[in-house]
PDB file of N, CA and C in Angstrom:
ATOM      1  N   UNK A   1       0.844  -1.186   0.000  1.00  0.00           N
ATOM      2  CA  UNK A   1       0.000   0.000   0.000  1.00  0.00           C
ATOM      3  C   UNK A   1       0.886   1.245   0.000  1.00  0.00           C
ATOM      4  N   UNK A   2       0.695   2.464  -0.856  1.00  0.00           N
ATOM      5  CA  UNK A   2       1.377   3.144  -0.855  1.00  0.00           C
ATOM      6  C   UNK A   2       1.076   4.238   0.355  1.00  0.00           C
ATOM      7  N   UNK A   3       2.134   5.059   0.427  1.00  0.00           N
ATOM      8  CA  UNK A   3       1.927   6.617   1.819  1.00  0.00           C
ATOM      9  C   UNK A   3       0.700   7.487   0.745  1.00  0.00           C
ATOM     10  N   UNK A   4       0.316   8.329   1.705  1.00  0.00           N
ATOM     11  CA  UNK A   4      -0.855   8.928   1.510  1.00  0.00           C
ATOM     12  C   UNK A   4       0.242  10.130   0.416  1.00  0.00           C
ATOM     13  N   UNK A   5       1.276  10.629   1.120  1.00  0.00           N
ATOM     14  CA  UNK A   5       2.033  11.633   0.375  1.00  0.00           C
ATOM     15  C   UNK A   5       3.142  10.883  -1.043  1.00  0.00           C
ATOM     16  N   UNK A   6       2.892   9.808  -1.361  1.00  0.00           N
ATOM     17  CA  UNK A   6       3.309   9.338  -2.378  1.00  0.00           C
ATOM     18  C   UNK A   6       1.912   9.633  -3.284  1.00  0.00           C
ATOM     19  N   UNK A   7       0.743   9.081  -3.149  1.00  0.00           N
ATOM     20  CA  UNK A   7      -0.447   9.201  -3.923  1.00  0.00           C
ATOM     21  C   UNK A   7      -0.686  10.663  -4.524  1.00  0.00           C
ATOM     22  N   UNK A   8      -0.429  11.574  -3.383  1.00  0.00           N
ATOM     23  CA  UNK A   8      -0.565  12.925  -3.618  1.00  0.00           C
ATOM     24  C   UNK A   8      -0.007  13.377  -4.637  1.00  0.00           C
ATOM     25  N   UNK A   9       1.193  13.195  -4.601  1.00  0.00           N
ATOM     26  CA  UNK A   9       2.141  13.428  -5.312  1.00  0.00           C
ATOM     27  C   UNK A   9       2.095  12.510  -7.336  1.00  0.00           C
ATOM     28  N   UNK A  10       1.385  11.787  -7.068  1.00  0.00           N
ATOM     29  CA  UNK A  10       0.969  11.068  -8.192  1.00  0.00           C
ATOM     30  C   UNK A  10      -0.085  11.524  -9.013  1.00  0.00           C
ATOM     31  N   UNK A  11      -1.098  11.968  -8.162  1.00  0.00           N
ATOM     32  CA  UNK A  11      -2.090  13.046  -8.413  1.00  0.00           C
ATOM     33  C   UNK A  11      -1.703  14.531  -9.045  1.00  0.00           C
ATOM     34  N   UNK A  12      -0.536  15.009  -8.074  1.00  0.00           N
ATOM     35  CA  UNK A  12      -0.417  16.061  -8.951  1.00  0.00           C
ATOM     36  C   UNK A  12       0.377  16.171  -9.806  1.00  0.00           C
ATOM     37  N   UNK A  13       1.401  15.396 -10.521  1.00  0.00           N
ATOM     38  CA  UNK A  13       1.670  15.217 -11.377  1.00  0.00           C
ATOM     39  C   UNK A  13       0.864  14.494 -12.649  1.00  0.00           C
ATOM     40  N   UNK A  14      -0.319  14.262 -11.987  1.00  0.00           N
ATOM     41  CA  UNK A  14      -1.687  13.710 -13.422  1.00  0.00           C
ATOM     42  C   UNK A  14      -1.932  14.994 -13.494  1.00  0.00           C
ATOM     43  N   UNK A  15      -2.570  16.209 -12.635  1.00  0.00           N
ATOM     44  CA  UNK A  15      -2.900  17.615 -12.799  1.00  0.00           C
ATOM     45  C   UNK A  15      -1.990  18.429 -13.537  1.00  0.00           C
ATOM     46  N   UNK A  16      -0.543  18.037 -13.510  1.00  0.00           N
ATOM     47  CA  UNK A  16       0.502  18.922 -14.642  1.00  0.00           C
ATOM     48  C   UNK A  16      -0.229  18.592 -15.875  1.00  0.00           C
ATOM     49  N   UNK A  17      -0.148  17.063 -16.059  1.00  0.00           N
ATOM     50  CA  UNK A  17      -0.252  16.577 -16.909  1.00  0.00           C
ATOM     51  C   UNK A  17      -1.379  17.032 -18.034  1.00  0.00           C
ATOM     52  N   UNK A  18      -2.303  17.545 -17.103  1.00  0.00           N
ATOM     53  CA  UNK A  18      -3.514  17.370 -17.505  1.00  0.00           C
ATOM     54  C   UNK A  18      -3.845  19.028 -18.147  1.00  0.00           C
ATOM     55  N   UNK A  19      -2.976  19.643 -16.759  1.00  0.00           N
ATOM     56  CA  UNK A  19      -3.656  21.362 -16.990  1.00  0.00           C
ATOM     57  C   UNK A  19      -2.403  22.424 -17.879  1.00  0.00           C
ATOM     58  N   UNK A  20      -1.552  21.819 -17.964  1.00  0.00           N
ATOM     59  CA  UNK A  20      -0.161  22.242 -18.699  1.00  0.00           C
ATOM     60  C   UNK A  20       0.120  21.363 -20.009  1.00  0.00           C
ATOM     61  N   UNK A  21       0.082  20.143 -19.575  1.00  0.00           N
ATOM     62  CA  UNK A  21       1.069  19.315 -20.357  1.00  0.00           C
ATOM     63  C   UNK A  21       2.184  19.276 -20.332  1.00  0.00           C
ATOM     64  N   UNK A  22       2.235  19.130 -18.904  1.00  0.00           N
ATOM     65  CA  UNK A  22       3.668  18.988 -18.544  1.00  0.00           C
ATOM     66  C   UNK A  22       4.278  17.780 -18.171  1.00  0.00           C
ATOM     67  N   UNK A  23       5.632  17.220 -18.807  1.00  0.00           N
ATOM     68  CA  UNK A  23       6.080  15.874 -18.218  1.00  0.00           C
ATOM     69  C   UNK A  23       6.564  15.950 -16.863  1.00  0.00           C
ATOM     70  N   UNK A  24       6.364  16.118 -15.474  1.00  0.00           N
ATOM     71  CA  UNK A  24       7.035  16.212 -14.443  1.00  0.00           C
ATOM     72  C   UNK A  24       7.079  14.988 -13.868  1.00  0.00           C
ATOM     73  N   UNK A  25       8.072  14.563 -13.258  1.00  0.00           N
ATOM     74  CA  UNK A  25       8.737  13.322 -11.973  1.00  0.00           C
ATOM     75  C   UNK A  25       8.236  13.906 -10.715  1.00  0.00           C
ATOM     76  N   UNK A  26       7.707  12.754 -10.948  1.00  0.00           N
ATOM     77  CA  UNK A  26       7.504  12.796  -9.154  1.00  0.00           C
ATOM     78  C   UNK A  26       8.254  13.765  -7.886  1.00  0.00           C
ATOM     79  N   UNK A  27       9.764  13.064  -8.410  1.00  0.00           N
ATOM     80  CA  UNK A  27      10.839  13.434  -7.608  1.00  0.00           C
ATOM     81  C   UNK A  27      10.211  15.322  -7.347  1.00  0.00           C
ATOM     82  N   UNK A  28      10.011  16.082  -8.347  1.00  0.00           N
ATOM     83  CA  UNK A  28      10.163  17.374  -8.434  1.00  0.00           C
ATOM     84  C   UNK A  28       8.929  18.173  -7.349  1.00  0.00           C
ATOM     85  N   UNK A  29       7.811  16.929  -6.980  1.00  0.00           N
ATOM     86  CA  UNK A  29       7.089  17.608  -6.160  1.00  0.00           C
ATOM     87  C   UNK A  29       7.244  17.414  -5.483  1.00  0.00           C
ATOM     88  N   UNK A  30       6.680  18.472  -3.991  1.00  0.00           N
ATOM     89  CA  UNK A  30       7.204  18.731  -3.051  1.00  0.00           C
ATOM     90  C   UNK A  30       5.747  18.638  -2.231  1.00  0.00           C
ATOM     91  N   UNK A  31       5.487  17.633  -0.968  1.00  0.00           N
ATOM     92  CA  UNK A  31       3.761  17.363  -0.467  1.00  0.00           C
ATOM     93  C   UNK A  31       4.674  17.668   1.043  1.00  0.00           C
ATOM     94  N   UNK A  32       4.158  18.357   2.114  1.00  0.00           N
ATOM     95  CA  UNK A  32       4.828  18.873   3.495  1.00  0.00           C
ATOM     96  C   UNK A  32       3.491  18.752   4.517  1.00  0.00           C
ATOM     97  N   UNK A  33       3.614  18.326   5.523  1.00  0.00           N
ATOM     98  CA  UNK A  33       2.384  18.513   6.440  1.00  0.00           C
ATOM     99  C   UNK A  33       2.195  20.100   6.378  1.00  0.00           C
ATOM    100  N   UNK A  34       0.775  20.332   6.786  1.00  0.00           N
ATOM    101  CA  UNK A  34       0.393  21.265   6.874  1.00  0.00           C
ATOM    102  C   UNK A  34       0.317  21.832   8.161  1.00  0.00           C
ATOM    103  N   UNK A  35       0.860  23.285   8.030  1.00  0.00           N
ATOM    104  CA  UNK A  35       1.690  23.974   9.413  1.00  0.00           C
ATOM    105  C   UNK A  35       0.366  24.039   9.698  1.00  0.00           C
ATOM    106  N   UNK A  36       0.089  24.222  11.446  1.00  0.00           N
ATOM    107  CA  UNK A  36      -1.044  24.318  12.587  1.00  0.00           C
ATOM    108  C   UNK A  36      -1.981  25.308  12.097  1.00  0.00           C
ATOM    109  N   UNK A  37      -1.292  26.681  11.819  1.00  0.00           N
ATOM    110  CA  UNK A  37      -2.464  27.513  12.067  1.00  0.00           C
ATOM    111  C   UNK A  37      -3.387  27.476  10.430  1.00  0.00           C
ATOM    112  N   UNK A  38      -3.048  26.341   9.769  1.00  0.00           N
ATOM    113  CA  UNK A  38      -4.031  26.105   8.455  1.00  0.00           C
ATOM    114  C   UNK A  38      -4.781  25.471   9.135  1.00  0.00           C
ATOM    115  N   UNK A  39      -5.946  25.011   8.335  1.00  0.00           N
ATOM    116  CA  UNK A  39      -6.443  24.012   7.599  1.00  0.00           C
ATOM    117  C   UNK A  39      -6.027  22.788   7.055  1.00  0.00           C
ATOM    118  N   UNK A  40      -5.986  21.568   7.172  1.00  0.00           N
ATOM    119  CA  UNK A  40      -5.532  20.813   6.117  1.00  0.00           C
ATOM    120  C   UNK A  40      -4.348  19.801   6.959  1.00  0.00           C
ATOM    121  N   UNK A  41      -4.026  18.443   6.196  1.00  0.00           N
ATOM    122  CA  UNK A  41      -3.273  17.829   7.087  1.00  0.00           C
ATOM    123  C   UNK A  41      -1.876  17.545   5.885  1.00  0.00           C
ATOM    124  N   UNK A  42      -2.095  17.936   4.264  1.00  0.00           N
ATOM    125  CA  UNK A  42      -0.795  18.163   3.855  1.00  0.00           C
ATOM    126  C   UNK A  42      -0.919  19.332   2.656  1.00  0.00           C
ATOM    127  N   UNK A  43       0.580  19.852   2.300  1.00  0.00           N
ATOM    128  CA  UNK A  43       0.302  21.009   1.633  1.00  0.00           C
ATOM    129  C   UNK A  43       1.570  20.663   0.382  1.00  0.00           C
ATOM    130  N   UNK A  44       0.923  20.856  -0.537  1.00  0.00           N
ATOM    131  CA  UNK A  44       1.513  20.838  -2.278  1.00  0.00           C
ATOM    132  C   UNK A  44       2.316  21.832  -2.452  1.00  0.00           C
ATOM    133  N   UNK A  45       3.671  22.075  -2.429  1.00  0.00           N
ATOM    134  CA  UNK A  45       4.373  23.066  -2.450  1.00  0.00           C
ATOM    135  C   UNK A  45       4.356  23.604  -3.600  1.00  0.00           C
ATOM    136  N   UNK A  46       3.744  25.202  -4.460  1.00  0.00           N
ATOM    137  CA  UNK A  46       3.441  24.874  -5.544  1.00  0.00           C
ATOM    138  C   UNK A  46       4.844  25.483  -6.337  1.00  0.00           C
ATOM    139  N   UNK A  47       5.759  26.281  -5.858  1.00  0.00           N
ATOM    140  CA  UNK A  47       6.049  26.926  -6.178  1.00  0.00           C
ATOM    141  C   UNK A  47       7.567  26.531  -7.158  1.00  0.00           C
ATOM    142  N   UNK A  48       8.384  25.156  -7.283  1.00  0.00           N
ATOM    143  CA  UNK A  48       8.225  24.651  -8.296  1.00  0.00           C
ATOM    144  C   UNK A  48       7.752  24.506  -9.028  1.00  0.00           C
ATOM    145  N   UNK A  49       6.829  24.586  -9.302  1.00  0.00           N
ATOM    146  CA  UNK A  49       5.851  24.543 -10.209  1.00  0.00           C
ATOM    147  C   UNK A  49       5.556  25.746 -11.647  1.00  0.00           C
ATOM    148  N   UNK A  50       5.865  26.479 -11.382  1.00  0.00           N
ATOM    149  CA  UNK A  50       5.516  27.753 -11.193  1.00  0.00           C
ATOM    150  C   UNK A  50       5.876  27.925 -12.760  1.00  0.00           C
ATOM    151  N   UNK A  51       7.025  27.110 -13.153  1.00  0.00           N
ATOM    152  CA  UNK A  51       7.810  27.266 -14.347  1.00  0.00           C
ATOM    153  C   UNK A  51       6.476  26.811 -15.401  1.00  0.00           C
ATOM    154  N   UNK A  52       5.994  25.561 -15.349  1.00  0.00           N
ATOM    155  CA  UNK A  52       4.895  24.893 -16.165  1.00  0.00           C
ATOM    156  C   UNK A  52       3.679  25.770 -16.335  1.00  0.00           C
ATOM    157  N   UNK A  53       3.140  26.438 -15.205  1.00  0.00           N
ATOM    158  CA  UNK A  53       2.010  27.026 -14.806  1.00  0.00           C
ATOM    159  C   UNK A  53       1.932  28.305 -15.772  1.00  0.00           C
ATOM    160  N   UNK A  54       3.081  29.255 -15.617  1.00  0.00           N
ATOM    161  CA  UNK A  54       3.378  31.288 -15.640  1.00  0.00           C
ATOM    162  C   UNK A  54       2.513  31.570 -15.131  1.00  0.00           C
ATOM    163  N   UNK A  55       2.118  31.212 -14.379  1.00  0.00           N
ATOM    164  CA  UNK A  55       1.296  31.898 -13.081  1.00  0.00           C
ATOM    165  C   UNK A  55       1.352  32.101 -11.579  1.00  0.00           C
ATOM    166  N   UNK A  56       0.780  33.022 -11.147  1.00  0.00           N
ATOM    167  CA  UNK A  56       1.004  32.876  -9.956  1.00  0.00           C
ATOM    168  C   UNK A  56       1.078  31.859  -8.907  1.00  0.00           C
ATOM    169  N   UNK A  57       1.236  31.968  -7.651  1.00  0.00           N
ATOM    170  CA  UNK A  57       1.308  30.666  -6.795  1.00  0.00           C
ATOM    171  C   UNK A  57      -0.310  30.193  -6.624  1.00  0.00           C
ATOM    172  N   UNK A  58      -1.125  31.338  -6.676  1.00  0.00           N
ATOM    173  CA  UNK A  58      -2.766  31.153  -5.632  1.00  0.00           C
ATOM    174  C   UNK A  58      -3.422  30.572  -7.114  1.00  0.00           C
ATOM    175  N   UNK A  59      -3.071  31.069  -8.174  1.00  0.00           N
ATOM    176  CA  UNK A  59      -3.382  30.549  -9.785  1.00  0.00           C
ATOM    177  C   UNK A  59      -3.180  28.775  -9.464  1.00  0.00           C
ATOM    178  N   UNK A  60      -2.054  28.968  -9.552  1.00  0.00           N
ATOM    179  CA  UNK A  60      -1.391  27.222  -9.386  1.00  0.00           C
ATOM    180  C   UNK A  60      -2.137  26.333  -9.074  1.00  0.00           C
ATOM    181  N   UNK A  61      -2.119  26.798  -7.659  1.00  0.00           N
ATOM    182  CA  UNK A  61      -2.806  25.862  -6.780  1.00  0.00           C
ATOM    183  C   UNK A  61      -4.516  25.772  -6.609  1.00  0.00           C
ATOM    184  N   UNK A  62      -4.746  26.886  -7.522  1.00  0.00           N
ATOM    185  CA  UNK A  62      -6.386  26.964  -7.466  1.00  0.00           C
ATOM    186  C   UNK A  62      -6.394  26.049  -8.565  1.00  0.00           C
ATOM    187  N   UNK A  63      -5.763  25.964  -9.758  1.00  0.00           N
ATOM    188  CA  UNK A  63      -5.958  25.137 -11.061  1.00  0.00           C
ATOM    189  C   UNK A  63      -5.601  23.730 -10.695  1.00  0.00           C
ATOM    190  N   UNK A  64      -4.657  23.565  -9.875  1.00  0.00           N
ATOM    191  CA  UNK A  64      -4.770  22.128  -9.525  1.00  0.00           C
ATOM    192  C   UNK A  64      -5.436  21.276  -8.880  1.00  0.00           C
ATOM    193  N   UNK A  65      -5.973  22.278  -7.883  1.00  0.00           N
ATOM    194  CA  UNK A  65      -7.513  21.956  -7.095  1.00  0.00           C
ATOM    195  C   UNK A  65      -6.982  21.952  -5.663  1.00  0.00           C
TER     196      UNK A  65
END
């Protein structure tokens, strides 16, 4: 069975895939627990990302869901 932050990470590299067309590795994303005073129990670092996207960070991560 895989970690919950391996899946994640599989996921959002289907969302490059999907909303860019981008080839990205796994390796390149970045999934971090999510600090206390959020919401949420992990967080998609988007900002690698950023290159595929040309958009902002709140863009990013709103398009990836």
């Amino acid at each position: 069975m895989q970690r919950i932050d391996q899946q994640l990470k599989e996921l959002a590299v289907t969302g490059l895939r999907e909303c860019w067309q981008a080839d990205v590795q796994t390796a390149l994303i970045q999934v971090q627990q999510t600090r206390r005073e959020f919401e949420g129990d992990y967080t998609l670092v988007v900002f690698p990302l950023l290159s595929y996207s040309r958009s902002t960070p709140e863009d990013t991560a709103s398009q990836l869901g």
